[in-house]
PDB file of N, CA and C in Angstrom:
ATOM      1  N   UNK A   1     -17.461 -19.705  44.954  1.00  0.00           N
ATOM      2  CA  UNK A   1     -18.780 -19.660  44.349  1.00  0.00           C
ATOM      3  C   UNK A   1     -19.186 -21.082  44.000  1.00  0.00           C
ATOM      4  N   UNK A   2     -20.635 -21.445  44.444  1.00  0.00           N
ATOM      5  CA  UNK A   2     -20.976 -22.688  44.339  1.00  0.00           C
ATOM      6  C   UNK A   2     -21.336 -23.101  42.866  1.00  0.00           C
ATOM      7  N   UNK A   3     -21.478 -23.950  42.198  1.00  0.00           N
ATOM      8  CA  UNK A   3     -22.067 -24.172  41.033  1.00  0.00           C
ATOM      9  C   UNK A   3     -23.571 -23.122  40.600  1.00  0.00           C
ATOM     10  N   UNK A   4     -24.762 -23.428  41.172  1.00  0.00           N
ATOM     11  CA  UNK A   4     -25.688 -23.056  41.211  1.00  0.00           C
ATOM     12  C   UNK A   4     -25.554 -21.550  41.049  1.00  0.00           C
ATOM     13  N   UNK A   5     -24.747 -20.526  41.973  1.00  0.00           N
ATOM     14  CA  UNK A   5     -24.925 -19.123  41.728  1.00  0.00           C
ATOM     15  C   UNK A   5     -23.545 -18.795  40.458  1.00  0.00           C
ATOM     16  N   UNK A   6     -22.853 -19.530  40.018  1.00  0.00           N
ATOM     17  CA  UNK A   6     -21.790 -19.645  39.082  1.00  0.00           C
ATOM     18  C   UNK A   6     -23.084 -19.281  38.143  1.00  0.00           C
ATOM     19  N   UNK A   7     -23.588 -20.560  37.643  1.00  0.00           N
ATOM     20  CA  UNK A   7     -24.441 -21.129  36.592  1.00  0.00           C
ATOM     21  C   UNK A   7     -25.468 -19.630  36.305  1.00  0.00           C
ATOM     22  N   UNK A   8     -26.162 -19.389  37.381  1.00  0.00           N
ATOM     23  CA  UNK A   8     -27.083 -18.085  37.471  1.00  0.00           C
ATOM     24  C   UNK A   8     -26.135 -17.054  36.964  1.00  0.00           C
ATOM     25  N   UNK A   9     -25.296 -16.486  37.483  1.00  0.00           N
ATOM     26  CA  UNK A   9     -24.572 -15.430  37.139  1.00  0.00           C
ATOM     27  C   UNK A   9     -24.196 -15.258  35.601  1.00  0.00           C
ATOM     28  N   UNK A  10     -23.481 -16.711  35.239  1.00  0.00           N
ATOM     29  CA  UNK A  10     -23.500 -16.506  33.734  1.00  0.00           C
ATOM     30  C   UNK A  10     -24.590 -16.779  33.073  1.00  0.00           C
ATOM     31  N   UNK A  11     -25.209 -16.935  33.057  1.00  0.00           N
ATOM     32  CA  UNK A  11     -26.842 -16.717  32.360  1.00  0.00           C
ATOM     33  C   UNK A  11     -27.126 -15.473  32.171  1.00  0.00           C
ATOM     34  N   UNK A  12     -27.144 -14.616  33.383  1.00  0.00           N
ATOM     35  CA  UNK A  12     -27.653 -13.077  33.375  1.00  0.00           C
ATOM     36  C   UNK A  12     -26.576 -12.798  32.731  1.00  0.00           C
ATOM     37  N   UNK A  13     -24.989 -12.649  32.392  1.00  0.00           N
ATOM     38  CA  UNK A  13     -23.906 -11.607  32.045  1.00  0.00           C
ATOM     39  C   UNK A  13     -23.851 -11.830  30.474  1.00  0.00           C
ATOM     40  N   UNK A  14     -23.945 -13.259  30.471  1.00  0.00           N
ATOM     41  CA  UNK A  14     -23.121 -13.790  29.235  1.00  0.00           C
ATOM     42  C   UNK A  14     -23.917 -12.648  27.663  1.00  0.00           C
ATOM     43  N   UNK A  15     -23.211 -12.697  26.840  1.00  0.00           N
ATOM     44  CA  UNK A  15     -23.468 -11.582  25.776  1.00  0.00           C
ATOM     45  C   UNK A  15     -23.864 -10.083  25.957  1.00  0.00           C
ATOM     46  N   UNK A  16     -23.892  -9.660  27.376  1.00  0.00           N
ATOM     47  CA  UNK A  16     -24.426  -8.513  27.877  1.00  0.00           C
ATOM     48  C   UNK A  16     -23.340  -7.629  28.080  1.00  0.00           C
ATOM     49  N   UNK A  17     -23.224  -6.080  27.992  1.00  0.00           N
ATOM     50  CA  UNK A  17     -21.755  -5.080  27.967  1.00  0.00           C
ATOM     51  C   UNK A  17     -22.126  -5.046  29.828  1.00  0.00           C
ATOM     52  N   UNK A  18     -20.345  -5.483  30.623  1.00  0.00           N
ATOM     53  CA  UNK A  18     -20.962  -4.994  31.716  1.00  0.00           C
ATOM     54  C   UNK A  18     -19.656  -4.059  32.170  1.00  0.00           C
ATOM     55  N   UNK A  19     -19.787  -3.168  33.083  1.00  0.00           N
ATOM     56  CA  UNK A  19     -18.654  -2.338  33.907  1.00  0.00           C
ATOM     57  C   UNK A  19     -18.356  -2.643  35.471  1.00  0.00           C
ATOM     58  N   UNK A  20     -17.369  -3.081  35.698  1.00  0.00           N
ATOM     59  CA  UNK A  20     -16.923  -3.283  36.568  1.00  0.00           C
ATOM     60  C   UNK A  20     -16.474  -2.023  37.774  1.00  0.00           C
ATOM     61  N   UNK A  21     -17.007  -1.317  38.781  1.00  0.00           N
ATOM     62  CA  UNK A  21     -16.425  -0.708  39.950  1.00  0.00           C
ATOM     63  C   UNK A  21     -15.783  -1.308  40.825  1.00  0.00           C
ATOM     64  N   UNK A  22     -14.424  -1.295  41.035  1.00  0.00           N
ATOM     65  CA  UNK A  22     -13.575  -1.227  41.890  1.00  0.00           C
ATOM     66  C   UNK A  22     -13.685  -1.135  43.393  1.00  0.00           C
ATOM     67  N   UNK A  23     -13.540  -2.203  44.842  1.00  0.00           N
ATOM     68  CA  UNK A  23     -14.324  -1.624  45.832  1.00  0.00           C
ATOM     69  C   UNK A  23     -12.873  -0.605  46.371  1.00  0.00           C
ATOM     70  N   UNK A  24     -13.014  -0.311  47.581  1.00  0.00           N
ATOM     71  CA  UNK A  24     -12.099   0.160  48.200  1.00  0.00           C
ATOM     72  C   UNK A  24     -10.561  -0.257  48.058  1.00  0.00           C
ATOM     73  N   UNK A  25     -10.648  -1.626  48.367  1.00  0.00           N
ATOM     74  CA  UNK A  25      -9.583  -2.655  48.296  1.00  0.00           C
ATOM     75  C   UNK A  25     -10.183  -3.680  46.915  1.00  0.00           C
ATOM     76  N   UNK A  26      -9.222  -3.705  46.085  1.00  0.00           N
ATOM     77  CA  UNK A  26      -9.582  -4.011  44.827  1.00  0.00           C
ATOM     78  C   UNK A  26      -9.720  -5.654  45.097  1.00  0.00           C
ATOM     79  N   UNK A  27      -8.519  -6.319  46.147  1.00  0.00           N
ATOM     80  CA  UNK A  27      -8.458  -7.142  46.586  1.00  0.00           C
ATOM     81  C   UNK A  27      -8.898  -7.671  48.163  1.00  0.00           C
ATOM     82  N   UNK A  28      -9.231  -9.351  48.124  1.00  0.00           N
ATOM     83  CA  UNK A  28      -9.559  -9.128  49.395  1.00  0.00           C
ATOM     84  C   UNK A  28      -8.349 -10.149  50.087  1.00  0.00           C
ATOM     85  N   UNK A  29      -7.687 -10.673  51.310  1.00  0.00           N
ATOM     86  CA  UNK A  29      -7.076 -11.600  51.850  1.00  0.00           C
ATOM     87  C   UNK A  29      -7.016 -12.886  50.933  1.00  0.00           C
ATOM     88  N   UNK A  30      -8.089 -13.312  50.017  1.00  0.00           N
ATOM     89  CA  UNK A  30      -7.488 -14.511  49.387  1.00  0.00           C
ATOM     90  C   UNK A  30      -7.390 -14.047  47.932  1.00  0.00           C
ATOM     91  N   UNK A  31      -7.351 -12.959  47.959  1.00  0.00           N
ATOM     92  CA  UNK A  31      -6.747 -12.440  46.458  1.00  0.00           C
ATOM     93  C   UNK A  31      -7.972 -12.359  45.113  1.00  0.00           C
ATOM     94  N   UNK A  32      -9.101 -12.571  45.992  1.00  0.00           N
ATOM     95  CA  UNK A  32     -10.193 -12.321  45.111  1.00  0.00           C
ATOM     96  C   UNK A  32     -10.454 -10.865  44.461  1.00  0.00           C
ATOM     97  N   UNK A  33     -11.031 -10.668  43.697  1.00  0.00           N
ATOM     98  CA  UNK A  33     -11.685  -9.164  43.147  1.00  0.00           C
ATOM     99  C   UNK A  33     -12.858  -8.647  43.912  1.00  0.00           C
ATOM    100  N   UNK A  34     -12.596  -7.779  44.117  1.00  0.00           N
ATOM    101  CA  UNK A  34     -14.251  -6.963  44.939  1.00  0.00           C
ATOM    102  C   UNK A  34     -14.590  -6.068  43.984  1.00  0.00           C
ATOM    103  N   UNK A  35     -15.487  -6.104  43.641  1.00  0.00           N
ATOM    104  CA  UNK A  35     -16.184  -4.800  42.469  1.00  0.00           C
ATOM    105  C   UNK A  35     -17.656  -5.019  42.555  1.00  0.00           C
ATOM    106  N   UNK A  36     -18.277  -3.899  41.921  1.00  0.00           N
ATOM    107  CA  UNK A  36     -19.537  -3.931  41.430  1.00  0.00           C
ATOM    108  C   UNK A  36     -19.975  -4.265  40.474  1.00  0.00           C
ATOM    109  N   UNK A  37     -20.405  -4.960  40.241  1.00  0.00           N
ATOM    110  CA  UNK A  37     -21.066  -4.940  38.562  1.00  0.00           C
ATOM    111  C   UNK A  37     -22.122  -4.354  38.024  1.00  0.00           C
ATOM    112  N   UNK A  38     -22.225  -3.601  36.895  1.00  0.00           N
ATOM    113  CA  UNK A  38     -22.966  -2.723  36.548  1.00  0.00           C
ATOM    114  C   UNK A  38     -23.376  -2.928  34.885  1.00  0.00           C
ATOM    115  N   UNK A  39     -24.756  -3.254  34.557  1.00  0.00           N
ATOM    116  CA  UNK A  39     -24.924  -3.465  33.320  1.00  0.00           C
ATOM    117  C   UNK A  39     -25.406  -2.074  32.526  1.00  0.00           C
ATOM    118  N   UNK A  40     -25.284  -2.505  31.117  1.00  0.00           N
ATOM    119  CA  UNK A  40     -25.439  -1.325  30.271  1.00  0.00           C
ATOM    120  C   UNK A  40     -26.718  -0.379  30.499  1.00  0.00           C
ATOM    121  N   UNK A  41     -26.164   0.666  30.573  1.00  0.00           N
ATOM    122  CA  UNK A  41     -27.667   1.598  31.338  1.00  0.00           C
ATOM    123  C   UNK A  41     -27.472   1.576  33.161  1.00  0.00           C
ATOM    124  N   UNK A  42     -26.540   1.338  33.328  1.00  0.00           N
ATOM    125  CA  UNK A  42     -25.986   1.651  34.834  1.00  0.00           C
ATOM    126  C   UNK A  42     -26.762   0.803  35.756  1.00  0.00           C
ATOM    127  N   UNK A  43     -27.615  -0.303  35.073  1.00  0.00           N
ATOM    128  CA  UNK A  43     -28.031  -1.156  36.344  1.00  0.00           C
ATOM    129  C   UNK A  43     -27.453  -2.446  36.848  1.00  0.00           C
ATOM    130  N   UNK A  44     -28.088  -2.593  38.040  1.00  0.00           N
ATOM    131  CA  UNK A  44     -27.402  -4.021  39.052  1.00  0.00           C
ATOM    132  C   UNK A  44     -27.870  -4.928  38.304  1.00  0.00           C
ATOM    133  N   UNK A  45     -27.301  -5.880  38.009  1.00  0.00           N
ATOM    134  CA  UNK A  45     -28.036  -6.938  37.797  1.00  0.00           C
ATOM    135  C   UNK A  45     -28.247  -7.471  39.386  1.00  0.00           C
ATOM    136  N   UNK A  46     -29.783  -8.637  38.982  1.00  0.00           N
ATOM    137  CA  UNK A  46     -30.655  -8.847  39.714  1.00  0.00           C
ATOM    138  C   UNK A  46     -31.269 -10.354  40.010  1.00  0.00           C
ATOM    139  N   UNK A  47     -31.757 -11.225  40.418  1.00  0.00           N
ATOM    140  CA  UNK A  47     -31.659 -12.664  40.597  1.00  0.00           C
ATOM    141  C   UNK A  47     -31.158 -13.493  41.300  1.00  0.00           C
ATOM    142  N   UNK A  48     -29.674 -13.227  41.124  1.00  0.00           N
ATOM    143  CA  UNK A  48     -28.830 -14.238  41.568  1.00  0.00           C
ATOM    144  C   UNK A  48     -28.105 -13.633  43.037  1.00  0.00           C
ATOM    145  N   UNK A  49     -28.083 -12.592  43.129  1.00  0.00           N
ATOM    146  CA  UNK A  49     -27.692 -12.259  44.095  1.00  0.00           C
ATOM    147  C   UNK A  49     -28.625 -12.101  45.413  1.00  0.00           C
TER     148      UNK A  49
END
């Protein structure tokens, strides 16, 4: 993750309740996390992605 969508991402999350979904493979080949993120009230967050 580059600076710029780092920076965005925590802007939208930071102090906010969020839930994490699990993808298929929790992991991917370099050992990253795959999930969804889901904010309070079951929505996507939006912007940065």
């Amino acid at each position: 993750m580059t600076k710029i969508p780092a920076a965005c991402t925590k802007r939208a999350l930071t102090g906010r309740a969020v839930r994490l979904e699990l993808d298929v493979e929790a992991r991917d080949k370099y050992r990253r996390l795959l999930a969804y993120i889901y904010l309070d009230g079951g929505r996507t967050p939006s912007g940065c992605w």
